[in-house]
PDB file of N, CA and C in Angstrom:
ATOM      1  N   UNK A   1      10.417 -17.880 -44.170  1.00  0.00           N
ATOM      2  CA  UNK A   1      10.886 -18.415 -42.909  1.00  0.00           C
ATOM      3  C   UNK A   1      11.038 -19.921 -43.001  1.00  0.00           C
ATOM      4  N   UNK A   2      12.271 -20.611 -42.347  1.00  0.00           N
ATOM      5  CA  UNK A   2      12.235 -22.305 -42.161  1.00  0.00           C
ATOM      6  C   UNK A   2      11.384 -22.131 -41.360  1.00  0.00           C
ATOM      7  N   UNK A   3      11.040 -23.753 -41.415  1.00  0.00           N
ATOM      8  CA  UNK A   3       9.943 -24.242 -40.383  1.00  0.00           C
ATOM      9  C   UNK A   3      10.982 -24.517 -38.499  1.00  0.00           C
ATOM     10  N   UNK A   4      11.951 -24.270 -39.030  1.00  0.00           N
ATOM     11  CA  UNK A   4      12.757 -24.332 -37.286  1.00  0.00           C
ATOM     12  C   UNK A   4      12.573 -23.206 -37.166  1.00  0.00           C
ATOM     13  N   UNK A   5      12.889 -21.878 -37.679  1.00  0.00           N
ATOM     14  CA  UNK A   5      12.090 -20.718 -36.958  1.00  0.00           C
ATOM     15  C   UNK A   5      10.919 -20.469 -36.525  1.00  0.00           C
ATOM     16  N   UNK A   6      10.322 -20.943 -37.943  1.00  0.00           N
ATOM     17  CA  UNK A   6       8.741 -20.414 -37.111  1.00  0.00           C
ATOM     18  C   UNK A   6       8.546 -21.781 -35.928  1.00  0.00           C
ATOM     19  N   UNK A   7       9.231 -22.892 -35.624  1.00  0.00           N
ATOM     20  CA  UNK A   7       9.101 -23.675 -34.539  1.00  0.00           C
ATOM     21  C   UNK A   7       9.389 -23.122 -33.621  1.00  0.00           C
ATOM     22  N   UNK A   8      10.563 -22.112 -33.395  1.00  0.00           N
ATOM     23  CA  UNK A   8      10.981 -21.110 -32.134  1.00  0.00           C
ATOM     24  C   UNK A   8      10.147 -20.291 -31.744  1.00  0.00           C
ATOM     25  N   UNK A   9       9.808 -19.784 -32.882  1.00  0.00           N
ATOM     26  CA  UNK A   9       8.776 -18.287 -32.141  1.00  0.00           C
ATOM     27  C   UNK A   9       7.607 -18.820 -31.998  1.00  0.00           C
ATOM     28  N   UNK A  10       6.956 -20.090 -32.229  1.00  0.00           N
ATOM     29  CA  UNK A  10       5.768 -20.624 -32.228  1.00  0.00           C
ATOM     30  C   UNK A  10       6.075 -20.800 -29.976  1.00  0.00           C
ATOM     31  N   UNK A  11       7.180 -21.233 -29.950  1.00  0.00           N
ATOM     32  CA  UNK A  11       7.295 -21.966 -28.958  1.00  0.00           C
ATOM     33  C   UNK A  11       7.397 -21.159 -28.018  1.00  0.00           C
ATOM     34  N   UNK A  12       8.335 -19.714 -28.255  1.00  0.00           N
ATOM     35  CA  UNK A  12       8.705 -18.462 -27.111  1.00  0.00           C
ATOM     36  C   UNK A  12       7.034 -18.628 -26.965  1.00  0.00           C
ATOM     37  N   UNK A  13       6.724 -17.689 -28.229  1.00  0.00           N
ATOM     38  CA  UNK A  13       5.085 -17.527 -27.485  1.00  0.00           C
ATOM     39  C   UNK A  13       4.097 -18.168 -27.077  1.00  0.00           C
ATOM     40  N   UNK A  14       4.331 -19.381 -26.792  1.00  0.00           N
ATOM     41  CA  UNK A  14       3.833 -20.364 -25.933  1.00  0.00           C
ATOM     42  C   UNK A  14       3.941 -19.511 -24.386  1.00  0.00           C
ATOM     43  N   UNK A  15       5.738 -20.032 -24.237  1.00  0.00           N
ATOM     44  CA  UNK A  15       6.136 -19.912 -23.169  1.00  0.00           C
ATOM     45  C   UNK A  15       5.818 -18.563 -22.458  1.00  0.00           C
ATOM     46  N   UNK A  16       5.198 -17.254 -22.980  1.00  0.00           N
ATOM     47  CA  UNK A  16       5.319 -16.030 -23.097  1.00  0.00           C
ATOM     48  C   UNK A  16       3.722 -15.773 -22.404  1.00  0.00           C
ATOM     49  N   UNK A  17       3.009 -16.961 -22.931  1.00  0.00           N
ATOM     50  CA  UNK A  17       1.540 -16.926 -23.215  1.00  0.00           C
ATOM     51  C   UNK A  17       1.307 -17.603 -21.743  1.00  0.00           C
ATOM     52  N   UNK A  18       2.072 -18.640 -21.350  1.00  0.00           N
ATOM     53  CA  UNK A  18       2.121 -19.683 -19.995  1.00  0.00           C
ATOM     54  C   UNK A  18       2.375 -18.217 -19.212  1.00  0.00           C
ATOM     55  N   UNK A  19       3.782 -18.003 -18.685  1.00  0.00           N
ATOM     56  CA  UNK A  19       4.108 -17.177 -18.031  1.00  0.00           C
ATOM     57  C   UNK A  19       3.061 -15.874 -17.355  1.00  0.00           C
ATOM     58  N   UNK A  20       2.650 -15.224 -18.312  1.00  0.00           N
ATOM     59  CA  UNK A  20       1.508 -14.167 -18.632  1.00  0.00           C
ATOM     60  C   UNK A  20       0.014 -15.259 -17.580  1.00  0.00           C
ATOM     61  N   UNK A  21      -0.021 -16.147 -18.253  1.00  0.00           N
ATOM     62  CA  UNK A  21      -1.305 -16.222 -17.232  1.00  0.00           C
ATOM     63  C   UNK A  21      -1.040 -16.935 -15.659  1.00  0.00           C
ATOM     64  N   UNK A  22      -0.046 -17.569 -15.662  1.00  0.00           N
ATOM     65  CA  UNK A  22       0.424 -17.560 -14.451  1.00  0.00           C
ATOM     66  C   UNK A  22       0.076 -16.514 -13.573  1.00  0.00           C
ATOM     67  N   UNK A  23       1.082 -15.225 -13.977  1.00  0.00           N
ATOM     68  CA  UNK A  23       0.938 -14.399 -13.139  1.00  0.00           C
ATOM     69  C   UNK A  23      -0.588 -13.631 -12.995  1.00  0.00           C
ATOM     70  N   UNK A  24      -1.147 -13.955 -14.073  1.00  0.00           N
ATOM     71  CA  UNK A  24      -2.836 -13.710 -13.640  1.00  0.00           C
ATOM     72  C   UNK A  24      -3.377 -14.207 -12.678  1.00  0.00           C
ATOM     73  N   UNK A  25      -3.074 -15.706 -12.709  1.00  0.00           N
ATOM     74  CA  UNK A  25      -3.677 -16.406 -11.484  1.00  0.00           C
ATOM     75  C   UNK A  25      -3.191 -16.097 -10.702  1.00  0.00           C
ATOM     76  N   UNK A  26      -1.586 -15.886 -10.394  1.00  0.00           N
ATOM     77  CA  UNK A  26      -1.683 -15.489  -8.753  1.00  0.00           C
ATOM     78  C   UNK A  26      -2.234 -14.521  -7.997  1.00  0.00           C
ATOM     79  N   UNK A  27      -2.226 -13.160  -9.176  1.00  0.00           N
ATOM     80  CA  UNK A  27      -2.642 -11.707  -9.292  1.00  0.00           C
ATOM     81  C   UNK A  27      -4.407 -12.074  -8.653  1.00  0.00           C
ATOM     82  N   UNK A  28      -5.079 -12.987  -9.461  1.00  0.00           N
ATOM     83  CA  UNK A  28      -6.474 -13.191  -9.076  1.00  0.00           C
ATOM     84  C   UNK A  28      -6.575 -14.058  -7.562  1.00  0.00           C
ATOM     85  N   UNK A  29      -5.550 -14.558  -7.000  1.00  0.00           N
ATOM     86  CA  UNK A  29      -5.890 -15.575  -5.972  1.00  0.00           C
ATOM     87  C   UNK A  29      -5.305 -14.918  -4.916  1.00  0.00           C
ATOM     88  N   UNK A  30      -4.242 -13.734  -4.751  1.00  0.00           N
ATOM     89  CA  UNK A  30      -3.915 -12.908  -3.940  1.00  0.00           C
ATOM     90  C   UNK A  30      -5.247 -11.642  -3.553  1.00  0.00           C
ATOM     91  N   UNK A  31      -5.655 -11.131  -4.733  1.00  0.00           N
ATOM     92  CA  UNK A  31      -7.238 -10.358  -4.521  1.00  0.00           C
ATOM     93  C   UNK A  31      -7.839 -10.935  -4.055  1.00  0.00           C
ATOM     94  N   UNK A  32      -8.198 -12.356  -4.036  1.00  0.00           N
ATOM     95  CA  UNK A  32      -9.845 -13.349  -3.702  1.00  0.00           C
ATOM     96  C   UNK A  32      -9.313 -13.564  -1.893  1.00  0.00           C
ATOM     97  N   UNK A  33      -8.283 -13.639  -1.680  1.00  0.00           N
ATOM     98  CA  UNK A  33      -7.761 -14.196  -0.455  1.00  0.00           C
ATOM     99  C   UNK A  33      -7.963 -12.958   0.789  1.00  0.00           C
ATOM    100  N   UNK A  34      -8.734 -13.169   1.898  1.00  0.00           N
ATOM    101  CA  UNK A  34      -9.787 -11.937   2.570  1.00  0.00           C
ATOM    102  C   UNK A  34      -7.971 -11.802   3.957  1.00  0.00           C
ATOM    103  N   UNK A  35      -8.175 -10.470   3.693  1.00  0.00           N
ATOM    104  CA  UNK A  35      -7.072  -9.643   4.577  1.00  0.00           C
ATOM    105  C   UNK A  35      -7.696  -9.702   5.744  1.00  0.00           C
ATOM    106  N   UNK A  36      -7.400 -10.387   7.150  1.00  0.00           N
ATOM    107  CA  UNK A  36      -7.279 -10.394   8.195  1.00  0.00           C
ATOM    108  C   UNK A  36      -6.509  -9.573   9.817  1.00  0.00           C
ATOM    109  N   UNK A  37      -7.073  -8.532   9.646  1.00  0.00           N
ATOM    110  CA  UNK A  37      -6.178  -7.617  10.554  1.00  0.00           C
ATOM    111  C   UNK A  37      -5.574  -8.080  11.380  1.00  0.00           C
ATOM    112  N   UNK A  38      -4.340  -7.488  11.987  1.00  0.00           N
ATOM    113  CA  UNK A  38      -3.992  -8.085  13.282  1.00  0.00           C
ATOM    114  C   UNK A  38      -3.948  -7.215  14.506  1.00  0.00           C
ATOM    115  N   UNK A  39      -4.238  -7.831  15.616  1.00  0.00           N
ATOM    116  CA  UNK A  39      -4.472  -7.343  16.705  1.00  0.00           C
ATOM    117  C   UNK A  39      -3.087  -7.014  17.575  1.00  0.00           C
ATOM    118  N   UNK A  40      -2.716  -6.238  17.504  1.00  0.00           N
ATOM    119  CA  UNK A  40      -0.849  -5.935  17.953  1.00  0.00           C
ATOM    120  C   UNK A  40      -1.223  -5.619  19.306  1.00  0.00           C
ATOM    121  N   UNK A  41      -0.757  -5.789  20.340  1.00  0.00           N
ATOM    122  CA  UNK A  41      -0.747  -5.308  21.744  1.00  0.00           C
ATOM    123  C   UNK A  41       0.940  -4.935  22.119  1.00  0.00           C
ATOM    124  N   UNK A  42       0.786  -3.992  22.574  1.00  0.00           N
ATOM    125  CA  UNK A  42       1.911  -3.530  23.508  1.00  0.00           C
ATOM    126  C   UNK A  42       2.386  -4.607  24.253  1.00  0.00           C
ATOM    127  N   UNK A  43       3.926  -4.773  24.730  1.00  0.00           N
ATOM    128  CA  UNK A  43       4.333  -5.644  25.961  1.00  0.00           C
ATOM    129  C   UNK A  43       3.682  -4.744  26.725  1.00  0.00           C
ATOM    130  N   UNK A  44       3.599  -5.026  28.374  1.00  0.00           N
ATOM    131  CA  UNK A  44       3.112  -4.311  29.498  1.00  0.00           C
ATOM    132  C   UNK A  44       4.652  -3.623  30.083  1.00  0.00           C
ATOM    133  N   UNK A  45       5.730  -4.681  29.572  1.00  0.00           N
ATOM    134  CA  UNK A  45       6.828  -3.624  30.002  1.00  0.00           C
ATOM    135  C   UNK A  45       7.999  -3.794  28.767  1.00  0.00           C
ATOM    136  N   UNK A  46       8.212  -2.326  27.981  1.00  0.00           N
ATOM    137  CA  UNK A  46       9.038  -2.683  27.297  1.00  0.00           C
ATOM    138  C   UNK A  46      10.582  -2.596  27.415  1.00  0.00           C
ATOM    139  N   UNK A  47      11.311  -3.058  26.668  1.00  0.00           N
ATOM    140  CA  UNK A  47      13.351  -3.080  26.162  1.00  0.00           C
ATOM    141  C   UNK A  47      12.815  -1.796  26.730  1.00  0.00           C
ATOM    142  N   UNK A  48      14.107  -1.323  26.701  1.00  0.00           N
ATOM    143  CA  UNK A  48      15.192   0.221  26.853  1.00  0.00           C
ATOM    144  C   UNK A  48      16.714  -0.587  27.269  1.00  0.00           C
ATOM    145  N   UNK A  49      17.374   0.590  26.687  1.00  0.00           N
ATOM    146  CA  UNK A  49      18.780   0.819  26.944  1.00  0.00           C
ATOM    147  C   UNK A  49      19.118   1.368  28.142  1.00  0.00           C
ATOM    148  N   UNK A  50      20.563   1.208  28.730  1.00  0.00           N
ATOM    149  CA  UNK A  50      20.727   2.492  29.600  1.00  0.00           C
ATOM    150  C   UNK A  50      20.784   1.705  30.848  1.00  0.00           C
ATOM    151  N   UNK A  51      21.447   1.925  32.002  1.00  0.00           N
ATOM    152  CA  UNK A  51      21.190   1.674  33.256  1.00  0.00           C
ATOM    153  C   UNK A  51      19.621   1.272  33.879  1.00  0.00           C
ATOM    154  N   UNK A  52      19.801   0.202  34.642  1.00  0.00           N
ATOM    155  CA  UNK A  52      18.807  -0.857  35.319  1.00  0.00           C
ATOM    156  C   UNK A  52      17.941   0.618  35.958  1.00  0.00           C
ATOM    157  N   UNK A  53      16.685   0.346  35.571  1.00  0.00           N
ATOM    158  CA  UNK A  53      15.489   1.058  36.760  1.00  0.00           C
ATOM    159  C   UNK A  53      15.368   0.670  38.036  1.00  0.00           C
ATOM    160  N   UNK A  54      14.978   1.478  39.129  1.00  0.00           N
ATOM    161  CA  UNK A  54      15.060   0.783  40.576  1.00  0.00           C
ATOM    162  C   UNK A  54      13.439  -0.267  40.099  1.00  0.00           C
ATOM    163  N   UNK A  55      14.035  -1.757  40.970  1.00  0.00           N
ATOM    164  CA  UNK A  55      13.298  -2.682  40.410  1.00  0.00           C
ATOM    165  C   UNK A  55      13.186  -3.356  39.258  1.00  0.00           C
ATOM    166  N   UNK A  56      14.317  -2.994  38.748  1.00  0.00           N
ATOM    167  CA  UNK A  56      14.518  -3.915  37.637  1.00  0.00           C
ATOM    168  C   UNK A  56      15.098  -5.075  37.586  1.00  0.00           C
ATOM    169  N   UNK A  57      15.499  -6.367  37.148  1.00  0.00           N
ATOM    170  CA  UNK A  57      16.176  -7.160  37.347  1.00  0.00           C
ATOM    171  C   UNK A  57      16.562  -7.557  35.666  1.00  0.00           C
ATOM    172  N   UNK A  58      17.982  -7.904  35.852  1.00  0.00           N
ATOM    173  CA  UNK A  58      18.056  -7.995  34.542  1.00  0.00           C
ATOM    174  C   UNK A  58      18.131  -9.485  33.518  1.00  0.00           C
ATOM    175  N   UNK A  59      17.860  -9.773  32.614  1.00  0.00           N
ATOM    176  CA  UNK A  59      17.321 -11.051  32.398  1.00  0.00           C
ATOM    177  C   UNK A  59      18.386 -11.880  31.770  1.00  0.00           C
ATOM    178  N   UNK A  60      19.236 -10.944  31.183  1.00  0.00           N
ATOM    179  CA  UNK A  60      20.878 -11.983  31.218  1.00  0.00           C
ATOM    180  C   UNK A  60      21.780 -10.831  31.239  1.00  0.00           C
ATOM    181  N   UNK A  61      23.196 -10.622  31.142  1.00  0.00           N
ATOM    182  CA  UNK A  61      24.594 -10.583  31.756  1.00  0.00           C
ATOM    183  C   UNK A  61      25.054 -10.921  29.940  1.00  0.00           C
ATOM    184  N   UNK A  62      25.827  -9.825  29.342  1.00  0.00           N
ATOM    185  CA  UNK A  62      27.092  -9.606  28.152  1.00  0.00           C
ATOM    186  C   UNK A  62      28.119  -9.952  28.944  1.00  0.00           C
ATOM    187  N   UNK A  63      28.961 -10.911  28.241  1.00  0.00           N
ATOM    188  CA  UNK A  63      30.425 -11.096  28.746  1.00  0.00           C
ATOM    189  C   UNK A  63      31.186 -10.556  27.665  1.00  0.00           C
ATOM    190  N   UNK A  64      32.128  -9.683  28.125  1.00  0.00           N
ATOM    191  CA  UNK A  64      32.974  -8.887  27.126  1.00  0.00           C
ATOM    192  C   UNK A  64      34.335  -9.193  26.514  1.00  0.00           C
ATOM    193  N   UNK A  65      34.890  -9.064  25.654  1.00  0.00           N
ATOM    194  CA  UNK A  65      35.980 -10.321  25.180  1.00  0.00           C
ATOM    195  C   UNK A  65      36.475  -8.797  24.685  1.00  0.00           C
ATOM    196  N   UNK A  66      38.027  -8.479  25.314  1.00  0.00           N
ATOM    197  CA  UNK A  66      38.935  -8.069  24.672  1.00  0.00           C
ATOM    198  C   UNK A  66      39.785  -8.241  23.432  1.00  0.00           C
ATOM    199  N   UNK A  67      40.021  -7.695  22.389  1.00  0.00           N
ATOM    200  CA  UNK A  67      40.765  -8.172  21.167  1.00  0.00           C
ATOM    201  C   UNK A  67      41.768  -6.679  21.623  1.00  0.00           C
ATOM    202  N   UNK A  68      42.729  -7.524  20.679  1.00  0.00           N
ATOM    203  CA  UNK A  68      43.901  -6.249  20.919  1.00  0.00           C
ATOM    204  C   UNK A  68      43.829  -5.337  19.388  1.00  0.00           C
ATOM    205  N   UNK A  69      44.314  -4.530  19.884  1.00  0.00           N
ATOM    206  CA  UNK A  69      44.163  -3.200  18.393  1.00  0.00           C
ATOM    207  C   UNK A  69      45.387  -3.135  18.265  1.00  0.00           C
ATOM    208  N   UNK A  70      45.869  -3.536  16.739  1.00  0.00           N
ATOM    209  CA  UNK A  70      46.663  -3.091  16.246  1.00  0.00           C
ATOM    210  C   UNK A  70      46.584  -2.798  14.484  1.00  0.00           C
ATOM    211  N   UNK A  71      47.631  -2.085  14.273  1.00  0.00           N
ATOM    212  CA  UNK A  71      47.524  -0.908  13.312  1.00  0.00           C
ATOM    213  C   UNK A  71      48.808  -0.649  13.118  1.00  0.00           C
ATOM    214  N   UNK A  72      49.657  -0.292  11.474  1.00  0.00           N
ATOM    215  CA  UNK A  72      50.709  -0.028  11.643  1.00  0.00           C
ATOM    216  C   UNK A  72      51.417   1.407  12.042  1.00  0.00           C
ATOM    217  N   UNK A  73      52.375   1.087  12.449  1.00  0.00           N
ATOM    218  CA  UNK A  73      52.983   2.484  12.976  1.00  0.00           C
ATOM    219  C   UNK A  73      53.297   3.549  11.022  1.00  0.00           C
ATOM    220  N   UNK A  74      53.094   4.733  11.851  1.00  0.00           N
ATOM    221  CA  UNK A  74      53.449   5.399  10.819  1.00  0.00           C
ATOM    222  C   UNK A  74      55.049   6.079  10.584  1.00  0.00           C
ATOM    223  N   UNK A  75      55.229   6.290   9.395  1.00  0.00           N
ATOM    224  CA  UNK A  75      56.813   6.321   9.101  1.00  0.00           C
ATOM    225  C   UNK A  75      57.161   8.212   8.825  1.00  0.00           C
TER     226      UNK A  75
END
């Protein structure tokens, strides 16, 4: 082997060797890091679709924008 090869593969497996423990450490600092549940609550009133409930009020208004359809005629 030249010494510029074995300088390459000396060097991948450096880089090979970095990489590799990197992902150890994150692997070890994601385990050490304490999972905190979360407390989810329901809204008291939720979305739906569909026509207003008696007593409902609604909290904004869609304005609807016509585009025209066209398509070619067939022959």
């Amino acid at each position: 082997m030249t010494k510029n090869r074995t300088h390459h593969i000396n060097q991948t497996k450096t880089i090979t060797f970095a990489n590799i423990l990197t992902l150890l450490m994150i692997s070890a600092t994601l385990i050490a890091m304490p999972v905190q549940p979360v407390e989810a609550k329901l809204a008291g009133k939720q979305p739906y679709s569909g026509p207003l409930k008696p007593g409902d009020i609604p909290d904004f208004t869609v304005t609807t924008t016509a585009y025209p359809n066209v398509r070619p005629s067939l022959v």
